[in-house]
C-alpha atoms as a PDB file:
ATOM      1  CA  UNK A   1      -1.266 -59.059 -45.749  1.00  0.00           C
ATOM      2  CA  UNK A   2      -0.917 -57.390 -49.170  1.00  0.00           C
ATOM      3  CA  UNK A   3       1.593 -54.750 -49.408  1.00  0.00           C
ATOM      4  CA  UNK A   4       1.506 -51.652 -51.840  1.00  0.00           C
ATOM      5  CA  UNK A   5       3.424 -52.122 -54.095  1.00  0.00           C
ATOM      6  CA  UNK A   6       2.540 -55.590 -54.665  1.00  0.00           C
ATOM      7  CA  UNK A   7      -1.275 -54.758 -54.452  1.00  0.00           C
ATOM      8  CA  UNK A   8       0.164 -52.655 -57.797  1.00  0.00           C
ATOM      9  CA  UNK A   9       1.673 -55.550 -59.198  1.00  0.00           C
ATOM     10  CA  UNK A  10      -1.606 -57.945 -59.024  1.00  0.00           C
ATOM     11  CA  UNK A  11      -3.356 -54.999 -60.819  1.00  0.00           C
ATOM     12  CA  UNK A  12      -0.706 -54.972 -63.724  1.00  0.00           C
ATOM     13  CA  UNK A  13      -1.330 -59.127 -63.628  1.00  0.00           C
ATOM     14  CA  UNK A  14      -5.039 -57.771 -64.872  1.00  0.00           C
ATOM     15  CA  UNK A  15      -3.924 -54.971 -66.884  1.00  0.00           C
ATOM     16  CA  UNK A  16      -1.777 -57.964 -68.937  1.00  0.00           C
ATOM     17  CA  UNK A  17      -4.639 -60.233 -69.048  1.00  0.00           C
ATOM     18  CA  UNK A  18      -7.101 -57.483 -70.293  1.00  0.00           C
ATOM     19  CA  UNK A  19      -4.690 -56.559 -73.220  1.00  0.00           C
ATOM     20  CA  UNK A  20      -4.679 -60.394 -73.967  1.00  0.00           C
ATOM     21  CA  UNK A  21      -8.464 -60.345 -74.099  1.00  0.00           C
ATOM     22  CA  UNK A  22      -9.029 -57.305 -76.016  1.00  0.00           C
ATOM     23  CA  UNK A  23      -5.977 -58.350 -79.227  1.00  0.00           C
ATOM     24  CA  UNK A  24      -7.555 -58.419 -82.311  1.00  0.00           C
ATOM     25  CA  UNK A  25     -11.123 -57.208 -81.548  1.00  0.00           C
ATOM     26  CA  UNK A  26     -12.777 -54.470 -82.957  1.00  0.00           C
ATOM     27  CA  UNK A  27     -14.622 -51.401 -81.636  1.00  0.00           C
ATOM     28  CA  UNK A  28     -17.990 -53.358 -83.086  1.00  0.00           C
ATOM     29  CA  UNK A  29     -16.375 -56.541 -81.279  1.00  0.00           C
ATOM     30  CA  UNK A  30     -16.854 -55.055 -78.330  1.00  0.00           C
ATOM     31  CA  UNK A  31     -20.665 -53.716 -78.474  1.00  0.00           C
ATOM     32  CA  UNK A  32     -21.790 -57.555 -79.262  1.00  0.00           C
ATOM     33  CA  UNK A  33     -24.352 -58.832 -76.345  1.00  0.00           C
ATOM     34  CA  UNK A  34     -24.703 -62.290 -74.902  1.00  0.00           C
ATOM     35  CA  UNK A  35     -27.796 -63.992 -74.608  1.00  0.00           C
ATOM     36  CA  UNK A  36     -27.468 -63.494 -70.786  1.00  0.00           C
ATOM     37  CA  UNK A  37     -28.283 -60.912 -68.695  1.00  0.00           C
ATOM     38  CA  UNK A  38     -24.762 -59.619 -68.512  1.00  0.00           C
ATOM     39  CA  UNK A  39     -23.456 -56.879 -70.312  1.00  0.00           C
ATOM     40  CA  UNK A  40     -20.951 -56.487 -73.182  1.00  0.00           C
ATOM     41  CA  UNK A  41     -17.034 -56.322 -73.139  1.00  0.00           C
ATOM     42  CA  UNK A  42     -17.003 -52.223 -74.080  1.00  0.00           C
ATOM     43  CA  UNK A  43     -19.675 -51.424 -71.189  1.00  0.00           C
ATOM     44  CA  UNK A  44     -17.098 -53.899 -69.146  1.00  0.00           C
ATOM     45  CA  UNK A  45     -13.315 -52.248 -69.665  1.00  0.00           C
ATOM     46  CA  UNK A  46     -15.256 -49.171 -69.119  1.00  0.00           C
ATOM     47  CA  UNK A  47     -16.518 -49.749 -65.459  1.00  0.00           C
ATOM     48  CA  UNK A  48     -13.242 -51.594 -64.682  1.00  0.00           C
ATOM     49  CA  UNK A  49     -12.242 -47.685 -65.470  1.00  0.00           C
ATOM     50  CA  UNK A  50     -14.621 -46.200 -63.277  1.00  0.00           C
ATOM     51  CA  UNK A  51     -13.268 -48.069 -60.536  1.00  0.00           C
ATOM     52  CA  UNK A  52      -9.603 -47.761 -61.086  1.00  0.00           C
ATOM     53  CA  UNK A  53     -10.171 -44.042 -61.000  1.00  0.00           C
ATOM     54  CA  UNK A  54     -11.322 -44.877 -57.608  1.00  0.00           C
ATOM     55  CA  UNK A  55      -8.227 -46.655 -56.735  1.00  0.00           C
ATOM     56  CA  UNK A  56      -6.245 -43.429 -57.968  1.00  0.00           C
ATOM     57  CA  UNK A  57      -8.304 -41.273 -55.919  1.00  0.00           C
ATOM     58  CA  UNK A  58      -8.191 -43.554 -53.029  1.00  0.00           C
ATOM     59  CA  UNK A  59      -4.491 -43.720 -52.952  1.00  0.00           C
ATOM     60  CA  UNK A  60      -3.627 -40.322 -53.674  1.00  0.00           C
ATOM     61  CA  UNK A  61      -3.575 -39.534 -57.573  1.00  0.00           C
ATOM     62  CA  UNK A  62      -5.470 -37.620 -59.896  1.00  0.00           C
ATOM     63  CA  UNK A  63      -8.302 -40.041 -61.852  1.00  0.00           C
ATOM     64  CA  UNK A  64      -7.655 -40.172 -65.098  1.00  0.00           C
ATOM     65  CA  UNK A  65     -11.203 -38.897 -66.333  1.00  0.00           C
ATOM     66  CA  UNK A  66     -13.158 -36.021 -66.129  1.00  0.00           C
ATOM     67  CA  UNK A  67     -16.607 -35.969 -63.760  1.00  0.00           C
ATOM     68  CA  UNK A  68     -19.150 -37.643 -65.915  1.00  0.00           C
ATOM     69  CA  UNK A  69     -17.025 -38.956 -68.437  1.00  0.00           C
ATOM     70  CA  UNK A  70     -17.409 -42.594 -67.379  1.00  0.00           C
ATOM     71  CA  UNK A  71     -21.170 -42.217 -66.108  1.00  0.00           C
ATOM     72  CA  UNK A  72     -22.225 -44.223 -69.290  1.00  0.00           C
ATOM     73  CA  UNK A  73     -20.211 -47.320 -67.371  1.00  0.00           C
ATOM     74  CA  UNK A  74     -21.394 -46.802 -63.321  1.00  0.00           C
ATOM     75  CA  UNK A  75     -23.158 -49.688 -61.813  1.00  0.00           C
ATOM     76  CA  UNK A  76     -26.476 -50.083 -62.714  1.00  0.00           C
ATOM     77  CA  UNK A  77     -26.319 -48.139 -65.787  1.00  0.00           C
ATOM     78  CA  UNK A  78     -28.485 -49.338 -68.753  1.00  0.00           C
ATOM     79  CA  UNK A  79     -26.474 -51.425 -70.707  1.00  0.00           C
ATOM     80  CA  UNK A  80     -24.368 -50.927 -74.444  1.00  0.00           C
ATOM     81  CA  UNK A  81     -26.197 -52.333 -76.962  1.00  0.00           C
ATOM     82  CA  UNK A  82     -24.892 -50.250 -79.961  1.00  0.00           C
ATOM     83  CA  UNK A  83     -22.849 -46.777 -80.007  1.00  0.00           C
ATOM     84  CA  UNK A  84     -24.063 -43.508 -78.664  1.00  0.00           C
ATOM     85  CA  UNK A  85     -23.112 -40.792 -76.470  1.00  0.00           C
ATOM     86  CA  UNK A  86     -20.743 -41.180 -73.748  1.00  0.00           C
ATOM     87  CA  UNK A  87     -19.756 -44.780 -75.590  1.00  0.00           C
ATOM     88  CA  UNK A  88     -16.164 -44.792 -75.788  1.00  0.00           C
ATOM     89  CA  UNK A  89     -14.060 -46.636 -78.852  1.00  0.00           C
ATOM     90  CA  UNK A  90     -12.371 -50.068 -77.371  1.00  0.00           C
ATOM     91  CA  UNK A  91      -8.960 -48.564 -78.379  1.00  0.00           C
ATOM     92  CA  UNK A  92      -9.579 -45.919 -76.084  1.00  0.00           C
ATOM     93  CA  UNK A  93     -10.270 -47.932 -73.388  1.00  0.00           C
ATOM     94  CA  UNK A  94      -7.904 -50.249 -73.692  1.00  0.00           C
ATOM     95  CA  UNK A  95      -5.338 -47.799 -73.910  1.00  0.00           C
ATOM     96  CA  UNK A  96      -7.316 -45.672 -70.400  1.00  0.00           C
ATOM     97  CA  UNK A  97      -6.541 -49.170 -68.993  1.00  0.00           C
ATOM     98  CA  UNK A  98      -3.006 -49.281 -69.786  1.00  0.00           C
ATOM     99  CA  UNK A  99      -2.211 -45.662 -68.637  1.00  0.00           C
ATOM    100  CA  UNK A 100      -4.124 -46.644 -65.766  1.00  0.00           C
ATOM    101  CA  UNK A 101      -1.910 -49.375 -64.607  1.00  0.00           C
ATOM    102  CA  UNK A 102       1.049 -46.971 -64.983  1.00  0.00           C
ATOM    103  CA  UNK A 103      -0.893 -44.541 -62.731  1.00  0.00           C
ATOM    104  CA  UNK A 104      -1.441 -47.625 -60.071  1.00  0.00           C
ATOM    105  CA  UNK A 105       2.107 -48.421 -60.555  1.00  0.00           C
ATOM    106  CA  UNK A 106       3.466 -44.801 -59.246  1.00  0.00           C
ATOM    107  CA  UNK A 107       0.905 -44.394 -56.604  1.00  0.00           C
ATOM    108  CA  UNK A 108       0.613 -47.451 -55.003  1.00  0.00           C
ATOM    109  CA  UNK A 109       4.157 -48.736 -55.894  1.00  0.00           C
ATOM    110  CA  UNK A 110       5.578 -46.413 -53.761  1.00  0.00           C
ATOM    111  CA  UNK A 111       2.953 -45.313 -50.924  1.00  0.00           C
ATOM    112  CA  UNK A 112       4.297 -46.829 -47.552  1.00  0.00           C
ATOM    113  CA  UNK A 113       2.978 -48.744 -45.200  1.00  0.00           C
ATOM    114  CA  UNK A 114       1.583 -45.831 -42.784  1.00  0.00           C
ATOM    115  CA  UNK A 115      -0.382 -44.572 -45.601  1.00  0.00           C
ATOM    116  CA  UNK A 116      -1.173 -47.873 -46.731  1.00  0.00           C
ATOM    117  CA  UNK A 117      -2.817 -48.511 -43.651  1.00  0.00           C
ATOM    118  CA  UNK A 118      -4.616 -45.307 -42.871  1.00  0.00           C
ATOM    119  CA  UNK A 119      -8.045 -45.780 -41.429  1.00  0.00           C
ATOM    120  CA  UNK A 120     -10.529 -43.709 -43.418  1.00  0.00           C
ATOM    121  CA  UNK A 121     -14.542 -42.952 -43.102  1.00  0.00           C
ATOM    122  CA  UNK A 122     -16.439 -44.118 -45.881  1.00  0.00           C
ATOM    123  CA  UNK A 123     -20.236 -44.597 -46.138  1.00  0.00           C
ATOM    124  CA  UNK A 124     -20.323 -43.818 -42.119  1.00  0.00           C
ATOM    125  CA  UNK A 125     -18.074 -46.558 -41.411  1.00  0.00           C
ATOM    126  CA  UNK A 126     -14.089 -46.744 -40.645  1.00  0.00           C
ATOM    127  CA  UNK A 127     -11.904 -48.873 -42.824  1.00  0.00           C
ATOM    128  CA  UNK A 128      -8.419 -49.090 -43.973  1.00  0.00           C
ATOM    129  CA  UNK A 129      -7.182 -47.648 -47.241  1.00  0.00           C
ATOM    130  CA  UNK A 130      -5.876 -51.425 -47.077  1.00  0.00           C
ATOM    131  CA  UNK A 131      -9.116 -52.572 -47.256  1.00  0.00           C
ATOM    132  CA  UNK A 132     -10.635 -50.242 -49.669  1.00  0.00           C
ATOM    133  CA  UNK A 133      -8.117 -50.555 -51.997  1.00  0.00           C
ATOM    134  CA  UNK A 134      -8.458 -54.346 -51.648  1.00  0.00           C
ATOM    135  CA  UNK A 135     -12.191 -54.682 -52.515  1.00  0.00           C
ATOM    136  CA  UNK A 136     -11.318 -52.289 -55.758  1.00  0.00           C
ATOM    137  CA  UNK A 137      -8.727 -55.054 -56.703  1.00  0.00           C
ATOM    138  CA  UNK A 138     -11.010 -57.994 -56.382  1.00  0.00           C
ATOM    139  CA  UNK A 139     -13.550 -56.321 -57.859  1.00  0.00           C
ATOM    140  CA  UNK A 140     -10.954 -55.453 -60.846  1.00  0.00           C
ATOM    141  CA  UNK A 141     -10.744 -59.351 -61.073  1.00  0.00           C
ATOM    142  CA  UNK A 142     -13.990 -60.098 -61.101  1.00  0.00           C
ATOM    143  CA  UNK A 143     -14.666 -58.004 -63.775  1.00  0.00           C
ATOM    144  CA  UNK A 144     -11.315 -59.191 -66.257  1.00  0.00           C
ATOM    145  CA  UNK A 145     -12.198 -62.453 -65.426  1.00  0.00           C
ATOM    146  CA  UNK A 146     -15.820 -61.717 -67.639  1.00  0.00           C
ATOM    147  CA  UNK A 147     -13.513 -60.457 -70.324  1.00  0.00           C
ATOM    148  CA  UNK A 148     -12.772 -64.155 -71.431  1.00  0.00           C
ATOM    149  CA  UNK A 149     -16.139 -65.057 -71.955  1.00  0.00           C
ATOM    150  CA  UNK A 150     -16.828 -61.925 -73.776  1.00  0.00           C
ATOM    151  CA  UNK A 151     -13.865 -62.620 -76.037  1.00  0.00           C
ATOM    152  CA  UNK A 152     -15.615 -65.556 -77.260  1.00  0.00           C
ATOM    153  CA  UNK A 153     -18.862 -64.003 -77.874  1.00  0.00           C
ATOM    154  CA  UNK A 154     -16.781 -62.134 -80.659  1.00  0.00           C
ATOM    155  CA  UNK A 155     -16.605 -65.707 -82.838  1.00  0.00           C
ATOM    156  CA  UNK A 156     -12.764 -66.172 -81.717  1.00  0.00           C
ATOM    157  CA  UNK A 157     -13.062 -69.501 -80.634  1.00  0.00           C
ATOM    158  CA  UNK A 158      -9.525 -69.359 -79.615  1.00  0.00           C
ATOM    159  CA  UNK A 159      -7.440 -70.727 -76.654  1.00  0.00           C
ATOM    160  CA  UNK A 160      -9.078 -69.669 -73.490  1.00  0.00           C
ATOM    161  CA  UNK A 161      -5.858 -67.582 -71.476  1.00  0.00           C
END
């Protein structure tokens, strides 16, 4: 099984990727919709935010936003079609991401095993912080691995990463 620290490390693979994905787009870039019934790369970063807060609060740290400040990105909000409150700028999030990988880095990269493996109730059920913090990672990737189609959708038309 996954360790810590190297449950860190597999986030900072993602951070890395989403940097890749998000170079040379703009703010406007990142409001563009598919023709699909997913939603667009800004409304995207942003809940990938919502849940790394999560993963901070899960292992110990302080989340990185305010209550409410990401509601605009929760599951099953209405999607980003064009700017408006509580839409923040892709810089920003890109740069929430970053600082949020540093975050992951200092509380899970050096939370021990004991803590790592803490049984905890959630939704009326016991699990591991293990296992918590394991479905937040996965769903982390499933969510940066949407960012490369949503790069394209941009008109980059570059190398897939």
């Amino acid at each position: 099984m996954i360790d810590a620290p190297q449950l860190a490390k597999a986030f900072g693979r993602n951070t890395a990727i989403l940097t890749m994905q998000t170079a040379g787009l703009s703010h406007t870039d990142s409001l563009l919709q598919t023709p699909y019934n997913i939603n667009c790369l800004n409304w995207t970063l942003g809940h990938i935010l919502v849940y790394r807060d999560r993963v901070l609060t899960r292992s110990g740290a302080s989340p990185q936003f305010e209550s409410g400040e990401l509601d605009r990105y929760r599951r099953e909000s209405e999607p980003i079609e064009q700017d408006g409150p509580g839409v923040l700028s892709l810089d920003h999030l890109v740069s929430a991401i970053e600082s949020s990988q540093e975050a992951i880095d200092r509380s899970l990269g050096q939370m021990d095993d004991e803590v790592f493996a803490t049984e905890l109730e959630e939704d009326g059920r016991t699990i591991t912080r293990a296992a918590l913090l394991h479905f937040d990672y996965f769903h982390d990737t499933y969510h940066t691995g949407q960012t490369e189609i949503l790069r394209q959708v941009a008109g980059t038309d570059d190398k897939i990463i």
